[in-house]
C-alpha atoms as a PDB file:
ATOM      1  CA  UNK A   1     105.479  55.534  89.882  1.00  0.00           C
ATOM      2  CA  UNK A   2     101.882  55.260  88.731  1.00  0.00           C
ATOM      3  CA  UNK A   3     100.056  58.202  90.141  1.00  0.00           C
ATOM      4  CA  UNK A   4      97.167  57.566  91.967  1.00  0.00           C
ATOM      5  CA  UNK A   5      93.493  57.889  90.500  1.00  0.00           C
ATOM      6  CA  UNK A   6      91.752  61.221  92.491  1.00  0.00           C
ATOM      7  CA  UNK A   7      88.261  58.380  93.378  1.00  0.00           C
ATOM      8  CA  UNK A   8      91.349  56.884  95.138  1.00  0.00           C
ATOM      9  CA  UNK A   9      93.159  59.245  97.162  1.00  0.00           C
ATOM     10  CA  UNK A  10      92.592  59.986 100.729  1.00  0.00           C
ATOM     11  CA  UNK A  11      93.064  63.502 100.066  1.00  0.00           C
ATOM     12  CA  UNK A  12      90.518  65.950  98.764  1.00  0.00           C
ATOM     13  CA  UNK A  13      91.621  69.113  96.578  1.00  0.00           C
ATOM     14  CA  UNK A  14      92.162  71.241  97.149  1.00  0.00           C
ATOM     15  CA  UNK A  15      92.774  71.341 100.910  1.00  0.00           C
ATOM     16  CA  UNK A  16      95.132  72.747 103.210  1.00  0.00           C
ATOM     17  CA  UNK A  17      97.709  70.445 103.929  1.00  0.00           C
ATOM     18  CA  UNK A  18     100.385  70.196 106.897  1.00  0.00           C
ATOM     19  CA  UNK A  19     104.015  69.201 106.711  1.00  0.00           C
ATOM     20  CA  UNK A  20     106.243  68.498 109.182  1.00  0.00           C
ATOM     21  CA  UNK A  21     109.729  70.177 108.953  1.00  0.00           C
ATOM     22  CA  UNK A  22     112.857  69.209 111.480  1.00  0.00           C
ATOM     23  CA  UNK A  23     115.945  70.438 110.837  1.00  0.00           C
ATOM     24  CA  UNK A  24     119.028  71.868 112.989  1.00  0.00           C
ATOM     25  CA  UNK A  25     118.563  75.487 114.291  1.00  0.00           C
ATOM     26  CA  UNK A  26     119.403  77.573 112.503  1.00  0.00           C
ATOM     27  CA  UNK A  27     118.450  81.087 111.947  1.00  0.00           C
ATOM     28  CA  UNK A  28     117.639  80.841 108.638  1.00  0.00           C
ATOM     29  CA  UNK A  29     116.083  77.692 108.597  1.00  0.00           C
ATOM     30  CA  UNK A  30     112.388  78.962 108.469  1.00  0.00           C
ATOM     31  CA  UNK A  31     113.373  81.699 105.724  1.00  0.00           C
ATOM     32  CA  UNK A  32     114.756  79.282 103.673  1.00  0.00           C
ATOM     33  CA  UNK A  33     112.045  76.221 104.118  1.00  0.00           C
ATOM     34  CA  UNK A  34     109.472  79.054 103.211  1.00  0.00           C
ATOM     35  CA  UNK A  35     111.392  79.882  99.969  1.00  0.00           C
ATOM     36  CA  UNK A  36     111.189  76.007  99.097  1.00  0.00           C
ATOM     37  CA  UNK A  37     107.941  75.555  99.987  1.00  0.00           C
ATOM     38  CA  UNK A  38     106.642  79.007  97.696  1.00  0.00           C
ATOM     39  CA  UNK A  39     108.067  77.441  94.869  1.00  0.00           C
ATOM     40  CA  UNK A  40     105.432  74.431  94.398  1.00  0.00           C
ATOM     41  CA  UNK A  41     102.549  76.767  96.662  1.00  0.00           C
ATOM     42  CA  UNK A  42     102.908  80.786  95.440  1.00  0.00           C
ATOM     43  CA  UNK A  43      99.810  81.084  98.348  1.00  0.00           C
ATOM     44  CA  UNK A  44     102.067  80.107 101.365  1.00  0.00           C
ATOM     45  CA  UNK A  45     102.938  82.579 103.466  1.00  0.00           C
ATOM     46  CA  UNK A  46     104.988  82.617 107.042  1.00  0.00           C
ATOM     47  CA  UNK A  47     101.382  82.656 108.485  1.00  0.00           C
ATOM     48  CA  UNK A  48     100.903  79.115 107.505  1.00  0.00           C
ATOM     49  CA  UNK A  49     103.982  78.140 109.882  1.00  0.00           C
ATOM     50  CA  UNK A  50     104.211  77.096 112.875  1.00  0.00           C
ATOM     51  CA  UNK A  51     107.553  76.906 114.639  1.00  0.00           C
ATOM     52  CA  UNK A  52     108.804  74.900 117.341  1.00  0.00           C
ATOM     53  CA  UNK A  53     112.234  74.332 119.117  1.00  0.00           C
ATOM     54  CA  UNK A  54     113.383  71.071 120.708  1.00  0.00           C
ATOM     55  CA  UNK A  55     113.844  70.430 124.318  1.00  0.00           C
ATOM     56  CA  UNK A  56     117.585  71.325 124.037  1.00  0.00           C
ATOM     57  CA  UNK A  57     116.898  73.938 121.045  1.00  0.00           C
ATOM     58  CA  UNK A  58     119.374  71.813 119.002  1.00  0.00           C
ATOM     59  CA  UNK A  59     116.592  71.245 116.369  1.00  0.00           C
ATOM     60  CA  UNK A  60     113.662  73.325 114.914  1.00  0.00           C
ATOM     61  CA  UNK A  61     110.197  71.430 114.031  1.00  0.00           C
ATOM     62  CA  UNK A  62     108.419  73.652 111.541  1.00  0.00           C
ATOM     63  CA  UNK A  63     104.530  72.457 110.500  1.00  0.00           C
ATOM     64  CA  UNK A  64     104.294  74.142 107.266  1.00  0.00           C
ATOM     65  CA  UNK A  65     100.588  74.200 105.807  1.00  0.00           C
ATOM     66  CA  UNK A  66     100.517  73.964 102.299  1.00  0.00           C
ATOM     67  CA  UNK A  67      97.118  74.182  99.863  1.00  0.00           C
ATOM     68  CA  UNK A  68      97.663  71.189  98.206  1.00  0.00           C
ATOM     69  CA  UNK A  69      96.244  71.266  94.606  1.00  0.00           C
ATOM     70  CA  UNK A  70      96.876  67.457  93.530  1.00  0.00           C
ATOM     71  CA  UNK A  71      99.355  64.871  94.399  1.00  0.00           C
ATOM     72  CA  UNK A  72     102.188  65.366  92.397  1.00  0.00           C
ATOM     73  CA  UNK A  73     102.549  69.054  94.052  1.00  0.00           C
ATOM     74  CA  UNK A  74     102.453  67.253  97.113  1.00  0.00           C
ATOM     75  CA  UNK A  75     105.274  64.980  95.617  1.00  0.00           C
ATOM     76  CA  UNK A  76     107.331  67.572  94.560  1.00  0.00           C
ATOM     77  CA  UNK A  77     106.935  69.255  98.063  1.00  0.00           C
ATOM     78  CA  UNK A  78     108.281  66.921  99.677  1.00  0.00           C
ATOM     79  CA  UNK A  79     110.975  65.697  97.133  1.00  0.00           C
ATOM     80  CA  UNK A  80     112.384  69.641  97.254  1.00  0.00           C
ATOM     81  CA  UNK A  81     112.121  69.294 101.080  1.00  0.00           C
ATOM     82  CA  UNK A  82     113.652  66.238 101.645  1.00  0.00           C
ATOM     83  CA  UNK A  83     116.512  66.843  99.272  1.00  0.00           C
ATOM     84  CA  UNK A  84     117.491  69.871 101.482  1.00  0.00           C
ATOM     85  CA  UNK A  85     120.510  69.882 102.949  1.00  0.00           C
ATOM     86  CA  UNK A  86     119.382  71.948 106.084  1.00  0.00           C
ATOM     87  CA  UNK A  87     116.129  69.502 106.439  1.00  0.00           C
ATOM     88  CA  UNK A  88     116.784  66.216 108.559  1.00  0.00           C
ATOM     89  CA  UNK A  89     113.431  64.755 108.187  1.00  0.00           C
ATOM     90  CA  UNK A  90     109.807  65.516 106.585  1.00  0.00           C
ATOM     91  CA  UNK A  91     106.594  64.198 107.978  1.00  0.00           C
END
């Protein structure tokens, strides 16, 4: 994958970013997506994340906000996110 000149990028940095986070409830589910999501951003903090249960509470929707520095830590976010087993999808 060619990475994508910064004149081109839609994205200013750095900025703060959100991600979207839905996984299954779980108690530990925001612990552990903050822990993921420290290792590419040592600035996040559980400040930066908001939390929010489905309708049934089956599922947890976490926006995460990240200060993105460039694209590939953006990348790598959401690579170490996706490849989660506790994380059903990333927005």
């Amino acid at each position: 994958m060619n990475p994508i000149p910064p004149e081109e990028s839609l994205i200013e940095y750095p900025s703060d970013f959100p991600i979207k986070v839905m996984g299954a409830s779980h108690d530990a589910f925001a612990a552990t997506i903050i822990e993921v999501v420290v290792e590419h951003d040592p600035t996040f903090h559980e400040g930066k994340l908001e939390s929010r249960p489905s309708a049934k509470g089956n599922y947890t929707s976490l926006t995460v906000t990240v200060r993105a520095t460039s694209r590939e830590q953006l990348d790598n976010i959401y690579r170490a996110l996706s490849g989660h087993p506790m994380v059903k999808m990333v927005l």
